[in-house]
Structures are given as C-alpha cells and as structure tokens.
N, C-alpha and C. Protein backbone atom coordinates (compact mmCIF):
# COMPACT_ATOMS: atom_id res chain seq x y z
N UNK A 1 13.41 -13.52 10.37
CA UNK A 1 13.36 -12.76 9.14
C UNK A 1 12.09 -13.13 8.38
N UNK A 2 11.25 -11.86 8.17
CA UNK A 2 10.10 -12.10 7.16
C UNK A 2 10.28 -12.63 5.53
N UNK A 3 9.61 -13.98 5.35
CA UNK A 3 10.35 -14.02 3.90
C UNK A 3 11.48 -14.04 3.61
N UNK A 4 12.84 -14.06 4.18
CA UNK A 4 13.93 -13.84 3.60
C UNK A 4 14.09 -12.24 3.66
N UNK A 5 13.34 -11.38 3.88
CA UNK A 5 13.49 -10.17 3.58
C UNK A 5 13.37 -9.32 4.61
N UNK A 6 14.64 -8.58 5.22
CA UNK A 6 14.41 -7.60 6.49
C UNK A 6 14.82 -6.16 6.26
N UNK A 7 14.50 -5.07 7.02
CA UNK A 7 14.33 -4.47 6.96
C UNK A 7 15.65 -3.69 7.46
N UNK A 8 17.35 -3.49 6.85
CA UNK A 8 18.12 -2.67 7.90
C UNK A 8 18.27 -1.60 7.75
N UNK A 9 18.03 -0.93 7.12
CA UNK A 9 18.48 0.30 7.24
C UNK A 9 17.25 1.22 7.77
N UNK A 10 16.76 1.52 9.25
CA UNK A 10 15.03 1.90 9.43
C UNK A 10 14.89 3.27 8.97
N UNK A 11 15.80 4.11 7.90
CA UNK A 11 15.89 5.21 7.77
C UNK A 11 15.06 5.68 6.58
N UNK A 12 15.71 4.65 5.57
CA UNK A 12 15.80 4.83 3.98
C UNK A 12 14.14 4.22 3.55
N UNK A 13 13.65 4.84 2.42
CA UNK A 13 12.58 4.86 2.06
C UNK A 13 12.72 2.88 1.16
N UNK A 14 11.59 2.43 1.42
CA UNK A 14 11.18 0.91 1.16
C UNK A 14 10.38 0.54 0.25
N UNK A 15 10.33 -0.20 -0.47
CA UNK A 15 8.99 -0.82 -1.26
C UNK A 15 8.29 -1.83 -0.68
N UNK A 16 7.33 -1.63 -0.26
CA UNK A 16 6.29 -2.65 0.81
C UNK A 16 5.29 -2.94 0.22
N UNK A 17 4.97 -4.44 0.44
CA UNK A 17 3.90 -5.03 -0.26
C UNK A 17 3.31 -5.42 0.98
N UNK A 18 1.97 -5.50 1.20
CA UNK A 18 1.30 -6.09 2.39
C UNK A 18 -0.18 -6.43 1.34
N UNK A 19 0.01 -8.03 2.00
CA UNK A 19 -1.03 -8.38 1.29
C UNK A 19 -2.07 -9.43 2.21
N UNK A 20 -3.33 -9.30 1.44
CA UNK A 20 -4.33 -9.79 2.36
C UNK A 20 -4.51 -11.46 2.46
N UNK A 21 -4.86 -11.84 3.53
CA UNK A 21 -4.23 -13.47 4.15
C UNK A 21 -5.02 -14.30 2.64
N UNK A 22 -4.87 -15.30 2.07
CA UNK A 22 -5.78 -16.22 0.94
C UNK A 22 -6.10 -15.30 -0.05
N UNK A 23 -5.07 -14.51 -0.07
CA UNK A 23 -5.49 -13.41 -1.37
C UNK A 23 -7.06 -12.97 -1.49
N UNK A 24 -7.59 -13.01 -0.56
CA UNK A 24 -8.96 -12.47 -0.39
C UNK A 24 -8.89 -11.57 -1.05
N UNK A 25 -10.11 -11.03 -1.98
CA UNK A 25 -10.39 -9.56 -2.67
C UNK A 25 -10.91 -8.30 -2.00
N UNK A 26 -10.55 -8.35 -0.84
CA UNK A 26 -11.25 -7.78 -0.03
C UNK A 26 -11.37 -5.96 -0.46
N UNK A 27 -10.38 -5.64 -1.18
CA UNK A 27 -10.69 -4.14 -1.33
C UNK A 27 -11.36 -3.85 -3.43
N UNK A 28 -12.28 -5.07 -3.23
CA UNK A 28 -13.14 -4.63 -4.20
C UNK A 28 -14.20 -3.68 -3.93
N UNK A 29 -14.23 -3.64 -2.90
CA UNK A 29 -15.63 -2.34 -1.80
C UNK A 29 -14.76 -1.62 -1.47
N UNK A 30 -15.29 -0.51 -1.83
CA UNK A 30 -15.15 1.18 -1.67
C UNK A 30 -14.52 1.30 0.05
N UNK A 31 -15.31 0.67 0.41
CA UNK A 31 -15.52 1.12 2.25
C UNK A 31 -14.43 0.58 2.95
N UNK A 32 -13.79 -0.43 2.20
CA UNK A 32 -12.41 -1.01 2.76
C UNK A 32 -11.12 0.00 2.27
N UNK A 33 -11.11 -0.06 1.07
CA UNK A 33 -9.99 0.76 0.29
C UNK A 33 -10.37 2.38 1.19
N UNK A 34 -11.21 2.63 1.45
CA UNK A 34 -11.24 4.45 1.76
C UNK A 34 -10.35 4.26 3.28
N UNK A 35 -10.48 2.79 4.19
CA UNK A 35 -10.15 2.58 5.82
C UNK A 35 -8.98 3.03 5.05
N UNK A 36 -8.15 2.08 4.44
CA UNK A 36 -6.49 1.97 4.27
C UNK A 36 -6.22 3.83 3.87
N UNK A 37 -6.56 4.07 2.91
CA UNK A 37 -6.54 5.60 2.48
C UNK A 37 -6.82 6.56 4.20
N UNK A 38 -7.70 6.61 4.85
CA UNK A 38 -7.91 6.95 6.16
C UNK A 38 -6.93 6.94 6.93
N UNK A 39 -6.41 5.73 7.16
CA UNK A 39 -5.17 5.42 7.77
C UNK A 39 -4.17 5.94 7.10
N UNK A 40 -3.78 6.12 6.03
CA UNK A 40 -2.92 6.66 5.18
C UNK A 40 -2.81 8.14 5.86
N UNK A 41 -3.63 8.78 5.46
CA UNK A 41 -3.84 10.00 6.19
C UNK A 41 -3.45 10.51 7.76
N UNK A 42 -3.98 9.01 8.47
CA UNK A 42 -3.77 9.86 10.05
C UNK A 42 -2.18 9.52 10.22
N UNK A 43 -1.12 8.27 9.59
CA UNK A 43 -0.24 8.44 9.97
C UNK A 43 0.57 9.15 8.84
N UNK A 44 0.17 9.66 7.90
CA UNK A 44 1.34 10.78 7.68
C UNK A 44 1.29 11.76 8.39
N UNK A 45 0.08 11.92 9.02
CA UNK A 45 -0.11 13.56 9.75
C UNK A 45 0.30 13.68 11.21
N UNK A 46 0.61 12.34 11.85
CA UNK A 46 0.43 11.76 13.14
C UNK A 46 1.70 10.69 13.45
N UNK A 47 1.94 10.37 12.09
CA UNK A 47 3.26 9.05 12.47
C UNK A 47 5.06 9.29 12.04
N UNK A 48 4.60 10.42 11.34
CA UNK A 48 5.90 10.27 10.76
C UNK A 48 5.90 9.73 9.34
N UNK A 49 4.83 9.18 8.87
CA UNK A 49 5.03 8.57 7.50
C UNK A 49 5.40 9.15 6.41
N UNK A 50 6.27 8.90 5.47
CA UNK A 50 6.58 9.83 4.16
C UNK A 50 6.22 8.62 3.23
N UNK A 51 4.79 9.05 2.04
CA UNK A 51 4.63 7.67 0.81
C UNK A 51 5.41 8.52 -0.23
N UNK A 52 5.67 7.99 -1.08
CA UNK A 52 6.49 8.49 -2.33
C UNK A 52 5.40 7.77 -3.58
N UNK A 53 5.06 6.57 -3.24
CA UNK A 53 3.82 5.97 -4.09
C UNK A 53 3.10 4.91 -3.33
N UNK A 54 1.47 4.97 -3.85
CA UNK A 54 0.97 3.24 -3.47
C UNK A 54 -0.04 3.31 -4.55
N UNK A 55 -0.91 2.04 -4.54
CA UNK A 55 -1.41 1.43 -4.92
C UNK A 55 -2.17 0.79 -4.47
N UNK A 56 -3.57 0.42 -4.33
CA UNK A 56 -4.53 -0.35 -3.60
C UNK A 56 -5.27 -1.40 -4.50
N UNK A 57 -4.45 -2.54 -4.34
CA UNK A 57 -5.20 -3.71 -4.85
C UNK A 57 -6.39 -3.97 -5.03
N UNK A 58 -7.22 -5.40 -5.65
CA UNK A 58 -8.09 -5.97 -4.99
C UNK A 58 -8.05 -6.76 -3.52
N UNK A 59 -6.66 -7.27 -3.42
CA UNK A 59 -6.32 -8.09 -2.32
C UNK A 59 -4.73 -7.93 -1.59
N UNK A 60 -4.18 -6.41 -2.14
CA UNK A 60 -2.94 -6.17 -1.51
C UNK A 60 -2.74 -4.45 -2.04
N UNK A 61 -1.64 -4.12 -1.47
CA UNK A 61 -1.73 -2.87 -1.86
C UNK A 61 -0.13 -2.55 -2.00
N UNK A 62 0.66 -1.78 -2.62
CA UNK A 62 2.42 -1.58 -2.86
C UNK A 62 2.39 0.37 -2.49
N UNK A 63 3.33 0.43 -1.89
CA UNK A 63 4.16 1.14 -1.22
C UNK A 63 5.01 1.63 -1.16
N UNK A 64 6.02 2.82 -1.19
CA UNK A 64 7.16 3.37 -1.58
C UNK A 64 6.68 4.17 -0.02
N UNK A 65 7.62 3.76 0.90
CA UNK A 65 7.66 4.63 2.17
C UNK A 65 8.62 4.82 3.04
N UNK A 66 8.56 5.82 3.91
CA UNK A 66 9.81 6.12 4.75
C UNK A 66 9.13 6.49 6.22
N UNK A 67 10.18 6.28 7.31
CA UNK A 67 9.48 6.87 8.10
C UNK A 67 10.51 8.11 8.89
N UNK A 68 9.87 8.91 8.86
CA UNK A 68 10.87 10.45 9.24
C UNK A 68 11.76 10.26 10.64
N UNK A 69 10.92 9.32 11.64
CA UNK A 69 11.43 8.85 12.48
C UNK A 69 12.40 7.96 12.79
N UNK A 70 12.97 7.23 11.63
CA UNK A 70 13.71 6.18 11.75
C UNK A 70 13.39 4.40 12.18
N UNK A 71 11.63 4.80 12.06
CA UNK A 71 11.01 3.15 12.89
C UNK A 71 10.38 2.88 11.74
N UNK A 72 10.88 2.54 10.73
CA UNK A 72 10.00 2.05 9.69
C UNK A 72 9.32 0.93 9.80
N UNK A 73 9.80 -0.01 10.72
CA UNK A 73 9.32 -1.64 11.50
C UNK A 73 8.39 -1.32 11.72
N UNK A 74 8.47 -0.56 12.91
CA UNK A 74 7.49 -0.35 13.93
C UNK A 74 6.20 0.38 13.15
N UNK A 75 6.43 1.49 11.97
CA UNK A 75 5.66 2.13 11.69
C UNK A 75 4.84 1.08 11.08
N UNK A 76 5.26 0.01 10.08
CA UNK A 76 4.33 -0.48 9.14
C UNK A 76 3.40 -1.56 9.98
N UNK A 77 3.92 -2.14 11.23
CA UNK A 77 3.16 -2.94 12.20
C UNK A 77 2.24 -2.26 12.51
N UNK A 78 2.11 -1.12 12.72
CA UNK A 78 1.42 -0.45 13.52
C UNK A 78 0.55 0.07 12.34
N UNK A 79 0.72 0.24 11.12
CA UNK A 79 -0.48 0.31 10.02
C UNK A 79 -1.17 -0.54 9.71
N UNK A 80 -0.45 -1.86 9.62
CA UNK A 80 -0.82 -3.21 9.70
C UNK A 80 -1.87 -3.23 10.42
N UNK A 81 -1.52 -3.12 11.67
CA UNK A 81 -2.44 -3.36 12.77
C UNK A 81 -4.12 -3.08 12.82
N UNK A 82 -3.48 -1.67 13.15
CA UNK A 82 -4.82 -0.29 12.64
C UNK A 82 -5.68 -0.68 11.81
N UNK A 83 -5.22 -0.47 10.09
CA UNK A 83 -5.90 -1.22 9.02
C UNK A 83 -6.72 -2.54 9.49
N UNK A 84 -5.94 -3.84 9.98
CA UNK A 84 -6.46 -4.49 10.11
C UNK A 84 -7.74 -4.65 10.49
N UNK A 85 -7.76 -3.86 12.05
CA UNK A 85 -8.98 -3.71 13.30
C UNK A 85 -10.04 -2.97 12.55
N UNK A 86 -9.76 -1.98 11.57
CA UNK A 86 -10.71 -1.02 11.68
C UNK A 86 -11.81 -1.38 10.38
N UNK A 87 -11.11 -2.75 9.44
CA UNK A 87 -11.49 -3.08 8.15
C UNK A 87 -12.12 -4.46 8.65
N UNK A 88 -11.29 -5.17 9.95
CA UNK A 88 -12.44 -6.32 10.38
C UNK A 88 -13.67 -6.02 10.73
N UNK A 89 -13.49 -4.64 11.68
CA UNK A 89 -15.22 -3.76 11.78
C UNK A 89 -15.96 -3.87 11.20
N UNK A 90 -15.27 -3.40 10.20
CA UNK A 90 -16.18 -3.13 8.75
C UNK A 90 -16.83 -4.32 8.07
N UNK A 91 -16.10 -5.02 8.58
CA UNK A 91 -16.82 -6.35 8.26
C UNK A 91 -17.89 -6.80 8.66
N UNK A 92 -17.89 -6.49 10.16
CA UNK A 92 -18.84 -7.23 11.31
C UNK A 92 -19.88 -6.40 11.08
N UNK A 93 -20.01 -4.86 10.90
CA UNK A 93 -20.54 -3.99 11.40
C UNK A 93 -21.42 -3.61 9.74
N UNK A 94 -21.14 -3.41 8.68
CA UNK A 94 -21.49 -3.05 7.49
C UNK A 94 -22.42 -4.07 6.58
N UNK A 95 -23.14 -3.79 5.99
CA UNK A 95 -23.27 -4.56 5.26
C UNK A 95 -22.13 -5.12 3.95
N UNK A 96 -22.43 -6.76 4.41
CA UNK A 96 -21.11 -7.55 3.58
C UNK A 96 -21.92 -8.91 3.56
N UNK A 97 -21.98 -9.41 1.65
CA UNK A 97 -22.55 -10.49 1.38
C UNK A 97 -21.75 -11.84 1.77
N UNK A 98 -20.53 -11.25 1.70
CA UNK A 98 -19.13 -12.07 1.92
C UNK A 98 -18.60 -12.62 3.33
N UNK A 99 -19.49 -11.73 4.23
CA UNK A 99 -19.12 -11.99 5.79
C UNK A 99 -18.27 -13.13 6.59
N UNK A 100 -19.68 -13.88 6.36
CA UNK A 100 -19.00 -15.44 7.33
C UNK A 100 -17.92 -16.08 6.52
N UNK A 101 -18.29 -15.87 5.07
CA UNK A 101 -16.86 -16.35 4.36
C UNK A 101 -15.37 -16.04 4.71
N UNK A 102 -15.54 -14.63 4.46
CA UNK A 102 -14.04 -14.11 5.42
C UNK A 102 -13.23 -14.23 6.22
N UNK A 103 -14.58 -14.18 7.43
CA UNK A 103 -14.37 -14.29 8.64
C UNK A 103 -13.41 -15.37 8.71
N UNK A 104 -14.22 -16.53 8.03
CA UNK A 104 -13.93 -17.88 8.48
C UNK A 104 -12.70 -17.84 8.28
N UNK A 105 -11.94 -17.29 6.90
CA UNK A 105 -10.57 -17.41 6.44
C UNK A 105 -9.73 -16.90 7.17
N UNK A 106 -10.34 -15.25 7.93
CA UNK A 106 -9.60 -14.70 8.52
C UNK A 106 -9.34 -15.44 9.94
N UNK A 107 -9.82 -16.47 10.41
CA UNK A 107 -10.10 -16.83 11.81
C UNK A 107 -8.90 -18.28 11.57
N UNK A 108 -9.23 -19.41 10.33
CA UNK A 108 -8.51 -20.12 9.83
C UNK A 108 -6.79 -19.74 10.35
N UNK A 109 -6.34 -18.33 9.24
CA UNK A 109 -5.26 -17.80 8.96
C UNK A 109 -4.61 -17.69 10.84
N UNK A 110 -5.25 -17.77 11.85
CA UNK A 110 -4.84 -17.47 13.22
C UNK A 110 -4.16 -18.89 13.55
N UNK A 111 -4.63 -20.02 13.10
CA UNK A 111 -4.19 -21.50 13.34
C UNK A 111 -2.72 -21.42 13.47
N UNK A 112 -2.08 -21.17 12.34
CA UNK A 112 -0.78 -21.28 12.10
C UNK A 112 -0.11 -20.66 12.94
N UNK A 113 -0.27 -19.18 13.60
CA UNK A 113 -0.11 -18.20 14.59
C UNK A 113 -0.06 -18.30 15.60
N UNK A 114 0.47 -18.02 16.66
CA UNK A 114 -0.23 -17.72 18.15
C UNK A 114 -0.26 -16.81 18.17
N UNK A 115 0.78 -15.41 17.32
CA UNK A 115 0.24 -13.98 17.61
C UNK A 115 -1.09 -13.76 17.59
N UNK A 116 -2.15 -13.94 16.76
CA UNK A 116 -3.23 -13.59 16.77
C UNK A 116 -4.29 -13.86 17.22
N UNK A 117 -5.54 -14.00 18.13
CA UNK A 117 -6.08 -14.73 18.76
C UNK A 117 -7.51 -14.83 17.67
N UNK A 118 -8.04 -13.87 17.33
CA UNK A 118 -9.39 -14.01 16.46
C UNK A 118 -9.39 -13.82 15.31
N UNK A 119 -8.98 -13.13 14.80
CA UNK A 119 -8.38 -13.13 13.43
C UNK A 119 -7.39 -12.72 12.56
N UNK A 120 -6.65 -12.86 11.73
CA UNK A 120 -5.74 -12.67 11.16
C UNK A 120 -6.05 -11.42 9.49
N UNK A 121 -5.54 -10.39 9.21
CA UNK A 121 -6.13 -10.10 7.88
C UNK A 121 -5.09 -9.84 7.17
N UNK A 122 -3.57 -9.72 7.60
CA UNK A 122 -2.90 -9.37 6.75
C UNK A 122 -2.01 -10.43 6.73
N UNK A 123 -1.13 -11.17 5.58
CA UNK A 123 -0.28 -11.80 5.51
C UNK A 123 1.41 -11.57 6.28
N UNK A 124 1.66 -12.29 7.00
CA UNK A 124 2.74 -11.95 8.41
C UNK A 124 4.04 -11.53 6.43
N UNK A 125 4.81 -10.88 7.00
CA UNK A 125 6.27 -9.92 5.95
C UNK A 125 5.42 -8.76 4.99
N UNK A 126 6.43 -8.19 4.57
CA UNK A 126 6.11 -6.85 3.76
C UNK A 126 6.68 -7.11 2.66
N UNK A 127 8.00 -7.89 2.50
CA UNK A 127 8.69 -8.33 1.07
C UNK A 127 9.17 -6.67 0.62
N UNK A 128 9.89 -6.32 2.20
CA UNK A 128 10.59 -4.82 2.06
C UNK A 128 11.76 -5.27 0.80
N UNK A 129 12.32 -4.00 0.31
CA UNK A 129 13.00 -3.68 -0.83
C UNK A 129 13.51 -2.23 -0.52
N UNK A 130 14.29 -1.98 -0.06
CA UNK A 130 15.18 -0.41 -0.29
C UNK A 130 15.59 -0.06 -1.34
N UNK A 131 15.52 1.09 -1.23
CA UNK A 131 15.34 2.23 -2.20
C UNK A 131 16.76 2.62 -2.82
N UNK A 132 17.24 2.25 -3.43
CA UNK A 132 19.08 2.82 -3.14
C UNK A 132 19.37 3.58 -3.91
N UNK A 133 18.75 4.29 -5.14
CA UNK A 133 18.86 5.30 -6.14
C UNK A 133 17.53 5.86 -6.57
N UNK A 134 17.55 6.42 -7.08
CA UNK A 134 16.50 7.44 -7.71
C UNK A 134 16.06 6.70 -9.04
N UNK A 135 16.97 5.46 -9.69
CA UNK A 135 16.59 5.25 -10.83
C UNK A 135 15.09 3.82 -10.22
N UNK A 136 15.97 3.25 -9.21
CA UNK A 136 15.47 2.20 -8.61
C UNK A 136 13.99 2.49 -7.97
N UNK A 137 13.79 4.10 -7.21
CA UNK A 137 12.78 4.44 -6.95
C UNK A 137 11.70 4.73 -8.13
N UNK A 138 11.90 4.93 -9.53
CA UNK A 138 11.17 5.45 -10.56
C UNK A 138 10.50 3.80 -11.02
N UNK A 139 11.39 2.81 -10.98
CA UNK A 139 11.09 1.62 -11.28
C UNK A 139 9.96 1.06 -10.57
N UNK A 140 10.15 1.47 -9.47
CA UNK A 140 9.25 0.54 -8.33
C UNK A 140 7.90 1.71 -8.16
N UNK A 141 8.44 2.83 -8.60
CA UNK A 141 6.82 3.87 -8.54
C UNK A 141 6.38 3.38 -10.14
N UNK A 142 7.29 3.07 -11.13
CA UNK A 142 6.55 2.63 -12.64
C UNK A 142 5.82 1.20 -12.17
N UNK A 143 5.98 0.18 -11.32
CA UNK A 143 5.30 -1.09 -11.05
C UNK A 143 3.83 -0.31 -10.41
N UNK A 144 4.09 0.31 -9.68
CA UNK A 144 3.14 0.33 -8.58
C UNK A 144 1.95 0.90 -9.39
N UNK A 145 2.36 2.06 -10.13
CA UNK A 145 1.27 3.03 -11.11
C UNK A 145 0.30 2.40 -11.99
N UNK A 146 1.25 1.64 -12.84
CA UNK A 146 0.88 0.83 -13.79
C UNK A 146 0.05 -0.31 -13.43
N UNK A 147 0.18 -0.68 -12.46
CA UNK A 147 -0.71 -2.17 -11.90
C UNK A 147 -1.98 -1.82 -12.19
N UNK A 148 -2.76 -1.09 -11.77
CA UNK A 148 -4.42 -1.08 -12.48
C UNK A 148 -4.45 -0.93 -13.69
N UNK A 149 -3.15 -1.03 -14.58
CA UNK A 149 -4.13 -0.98 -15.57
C UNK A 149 -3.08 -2.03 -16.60
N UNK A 150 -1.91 -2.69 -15.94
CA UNK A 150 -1.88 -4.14 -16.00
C UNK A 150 -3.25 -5.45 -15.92
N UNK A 151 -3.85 -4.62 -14.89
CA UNK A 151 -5.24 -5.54 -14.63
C UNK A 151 -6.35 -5.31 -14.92
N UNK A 152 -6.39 -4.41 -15.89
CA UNK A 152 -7.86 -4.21 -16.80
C UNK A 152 -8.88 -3.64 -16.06
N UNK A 153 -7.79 -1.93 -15.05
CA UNK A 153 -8.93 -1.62 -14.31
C UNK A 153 -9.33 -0.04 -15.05
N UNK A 154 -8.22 0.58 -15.68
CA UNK A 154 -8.30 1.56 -15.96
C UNK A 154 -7.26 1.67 -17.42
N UNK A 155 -7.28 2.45 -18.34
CA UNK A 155 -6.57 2.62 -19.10
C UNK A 155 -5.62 3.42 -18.69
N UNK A 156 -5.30 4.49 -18.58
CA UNK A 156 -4.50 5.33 -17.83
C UNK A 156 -4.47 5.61 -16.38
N UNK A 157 -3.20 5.11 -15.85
CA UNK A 157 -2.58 4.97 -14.87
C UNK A 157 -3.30 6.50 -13.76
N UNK A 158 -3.18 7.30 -14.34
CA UNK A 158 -3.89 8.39 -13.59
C UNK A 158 -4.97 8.21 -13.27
N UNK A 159 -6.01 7.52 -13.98
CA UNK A 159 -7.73 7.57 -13.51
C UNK A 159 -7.49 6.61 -12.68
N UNK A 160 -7.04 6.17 -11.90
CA UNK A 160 -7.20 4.76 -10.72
C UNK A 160 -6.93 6.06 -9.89
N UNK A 161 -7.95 6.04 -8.95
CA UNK A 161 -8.30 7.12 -7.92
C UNK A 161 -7.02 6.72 -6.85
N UNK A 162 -6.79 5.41 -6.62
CA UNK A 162 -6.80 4.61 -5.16
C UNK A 162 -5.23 4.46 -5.46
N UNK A 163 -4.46 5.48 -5.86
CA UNK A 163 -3.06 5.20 -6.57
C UNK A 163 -2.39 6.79 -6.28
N UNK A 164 -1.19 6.48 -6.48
CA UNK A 164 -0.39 8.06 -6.51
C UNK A 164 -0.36 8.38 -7.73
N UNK A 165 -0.51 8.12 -8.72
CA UNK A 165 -0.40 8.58 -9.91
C UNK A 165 -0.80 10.04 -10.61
N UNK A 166 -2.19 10.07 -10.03
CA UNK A 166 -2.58 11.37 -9.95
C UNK A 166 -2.09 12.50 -9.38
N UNK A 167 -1.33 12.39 -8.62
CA UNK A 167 -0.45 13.07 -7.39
C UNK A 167 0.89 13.37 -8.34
N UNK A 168 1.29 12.70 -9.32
CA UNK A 168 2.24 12.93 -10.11
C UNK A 168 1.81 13.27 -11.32
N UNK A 169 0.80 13.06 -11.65
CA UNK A 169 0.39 13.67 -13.02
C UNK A 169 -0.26 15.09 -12.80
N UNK A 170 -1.43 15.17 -12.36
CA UNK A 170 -2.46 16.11 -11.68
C UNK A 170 -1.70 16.78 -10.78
N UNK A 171 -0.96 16.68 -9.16
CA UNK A 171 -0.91 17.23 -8.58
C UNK A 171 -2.44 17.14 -7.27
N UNK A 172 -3.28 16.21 -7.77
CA UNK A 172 -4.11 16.05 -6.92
C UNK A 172 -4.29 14.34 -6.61
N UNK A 173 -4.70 14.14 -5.69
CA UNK A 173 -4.96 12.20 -4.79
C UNK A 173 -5.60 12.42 -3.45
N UNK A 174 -5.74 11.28 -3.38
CA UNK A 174 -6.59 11.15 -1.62
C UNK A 174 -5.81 11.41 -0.92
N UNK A 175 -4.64 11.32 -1.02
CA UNK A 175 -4.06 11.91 0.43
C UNK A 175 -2.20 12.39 -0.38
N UNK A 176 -1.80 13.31 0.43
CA UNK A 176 -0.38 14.22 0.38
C UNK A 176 0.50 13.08 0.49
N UNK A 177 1.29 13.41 -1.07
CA UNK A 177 2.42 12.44 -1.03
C UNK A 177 3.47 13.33 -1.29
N UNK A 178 4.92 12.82 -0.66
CA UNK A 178 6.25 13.22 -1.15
C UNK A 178 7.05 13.00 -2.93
N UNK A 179 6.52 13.52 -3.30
CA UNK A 179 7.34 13.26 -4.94
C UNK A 179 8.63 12.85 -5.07
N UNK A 180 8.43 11.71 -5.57
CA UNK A 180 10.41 11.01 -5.73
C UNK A 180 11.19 12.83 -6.29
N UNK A 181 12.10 12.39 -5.38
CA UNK A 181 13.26 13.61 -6.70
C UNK A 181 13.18 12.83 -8.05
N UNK A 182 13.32 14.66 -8.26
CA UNK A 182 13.27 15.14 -10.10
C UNK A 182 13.78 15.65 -9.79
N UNK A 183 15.38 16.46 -9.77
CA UNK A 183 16.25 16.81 -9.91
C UNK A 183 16.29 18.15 -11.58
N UNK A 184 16.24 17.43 -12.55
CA UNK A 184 16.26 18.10 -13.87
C UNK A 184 14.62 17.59 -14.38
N UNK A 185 14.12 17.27 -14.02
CA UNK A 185 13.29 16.32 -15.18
C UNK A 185 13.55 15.50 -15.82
N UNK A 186 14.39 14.75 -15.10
CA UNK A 186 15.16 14.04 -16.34
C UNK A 186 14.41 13.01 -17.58
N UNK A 187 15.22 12.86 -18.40
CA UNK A 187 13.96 11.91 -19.32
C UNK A 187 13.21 10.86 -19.07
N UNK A 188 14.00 10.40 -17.98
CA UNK A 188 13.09 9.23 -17.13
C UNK A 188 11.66 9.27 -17.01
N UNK A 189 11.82 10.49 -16.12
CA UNK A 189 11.02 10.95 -14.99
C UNK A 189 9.67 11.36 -15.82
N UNK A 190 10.04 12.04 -17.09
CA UNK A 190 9.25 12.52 -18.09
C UNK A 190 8.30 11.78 -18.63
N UNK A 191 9.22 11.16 -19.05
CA UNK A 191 8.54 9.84 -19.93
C UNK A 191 7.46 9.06 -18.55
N UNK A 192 7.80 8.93 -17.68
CA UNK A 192 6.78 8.20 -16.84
C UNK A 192 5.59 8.66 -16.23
N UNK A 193 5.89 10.29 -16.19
CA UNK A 193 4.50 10.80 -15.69
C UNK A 193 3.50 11.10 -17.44
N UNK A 194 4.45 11.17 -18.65
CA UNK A 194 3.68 11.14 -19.72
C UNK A 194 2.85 9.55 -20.10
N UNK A 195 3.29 8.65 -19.50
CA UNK A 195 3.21 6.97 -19.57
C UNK A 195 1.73 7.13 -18.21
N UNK A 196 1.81 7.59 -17.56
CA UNK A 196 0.82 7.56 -16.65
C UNK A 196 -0.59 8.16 -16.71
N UNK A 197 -0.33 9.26 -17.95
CA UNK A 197 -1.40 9.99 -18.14
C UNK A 197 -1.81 9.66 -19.80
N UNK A 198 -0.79 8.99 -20.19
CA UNK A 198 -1.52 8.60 -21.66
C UNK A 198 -1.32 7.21 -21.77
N UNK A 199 -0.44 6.20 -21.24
CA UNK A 199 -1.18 5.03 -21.65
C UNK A 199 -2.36 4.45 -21.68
C-alpha cells in the first residue's frame, strides 16, 4: 500500500497528488508544465482518462480523475511514467541551468528503489482520495483551484493558465475537461465558480 493509501474502487473518480522526488521545482519552466498538459491531452484522447480538475505546481500537480476503463492504477502509472521520460528529456536535451543538479537528485532518489535504474522523478504513491459525493468533489476541485493563488501566483483562480479553473469559469483551458455535476446550480457550485473568477 502506497502511503497508507490505495486505490479500491478502479471505477470512481480520485483525488491524486503526484509529486516531484525532493520537492524539486521543476515545473517553474514553461517546457515542463506544457509535457504534463501534452500528456494530459494524449491520454484523455487515447487512455480513457476523464479530469474533472488539476492543477500544476511548482513541484507537484492535484487531480480529480477517473478512468472510463476501470484501470485507474494502471492509468496513473502509466502517466507517471510517460511524464516522467519525456520531462527527463527535457532535461538532457533543452537548455537547463539546473541540469546536473537534478539529475543528481533524480539519480540519488533511484538508491532507495530497485524499480528504477537511472532515474527517479516522481515520488513512488498518489495519496488517492475517492470521490464519494458531489459535495466532496466541489471541495477537492475548491483546493485544487485555489492553490495558485494560495501561493502568490495569481489573484484569481481563473488567470492560472496551468489549472481547470478556466474550464469552469470561461469554458476555455489547455485541454477538455469533464465538469463535476451541477445538477441545479446549486449554491455551492455558484459561489465557487464566482470565488474563482473574483477572488
């Protein structure tokens, strides 16, 4: 069991945190945050993925997801994965002042492991959380929204590009998300997409 925290029901939509090994800042560059968004993209179109919300850290990113298929395990390993390979590239391959620093951490983080042989980038659990109501889903999309600007990145929850928020306020984001049910509008629901666009 990851953390104390597993995953049973592989049906029901999750709150997933995946975060980067030594809290590295690694998605302070554009070129990392767009991979994860990329990936975002090919497996909703390609995996089965349903997001309801995320969020892209400096050094982790939160999640509201499902997978249509019933492999939600399997699906987030396999984003894990992907992400991982295609953002260590980016490392090797891009210009990065930070390089050998990383590396080193990311290569470190394999010690503890035998899964990994060269490097490590994501922290092993997800610190899954199921979804079990609609009130519980509004809560965990109000954490996720709000975080940039808990952290003094944006004033309103909508201008953080790298977020669903916009997707609930606007109707526009980097990539097609599933909207929690709204049922009536209820006042909840109201109040949070008005909290997103005017706090």
């Amino acid at each position: 069991m990851e953390e104390g925290y597993t995953i049973r029901d592989q049906t029901l939509p999750h709150f997933i945190t995946a975060t980067v090994v030594d809290w590295i800042d690694v998605f302070t560059r554009k070129v990392y945050r767009d991979e994860v968004i990329k990936c975002f993209d090919y497996c909703i179109k390609n995996k089965g993925m349903i997001i309801y919300g995320y969020v892209i850290m400096s050094n982790h990113i939160h999640m509201v997801v499902q997978s249509k298929d019933g492999k939600l395990s399997d699906l987030l390993r396999d984003f894990k994965k992907f992400t991982a390979t295609a953002i260590l590239n980016k490392i090797q391959t891009e210009p990065e002042s930070r390089r050998e620093w990383m590396l080193e951490r990311f290569k470190l983080a394999t010690q503890s492991h035998s899964r990994n042989k060269n490097y490590q980038f994501w922290r092993y659990g997800n610190h899954p959380e199921e979804i079990y109501t609609n009130k519980f889903m509004w809560s965990k999309l109000d954490y996720i929204h709000l975080n940039p600007v808990r952290s003094g990145l944006v004033e309103k929850a909508s201008h953080y590009i790298y977020s669903s928020a916009s997707n609930y306020v606007n109707d526009s984001g980097l990539i097609i998300i599933e909207k929690a049910d709204n049922p009536i509008v209820d006042v909840m629901n109201l109040n949070n997409l008005q909290r997103y666009d005017l706090y």
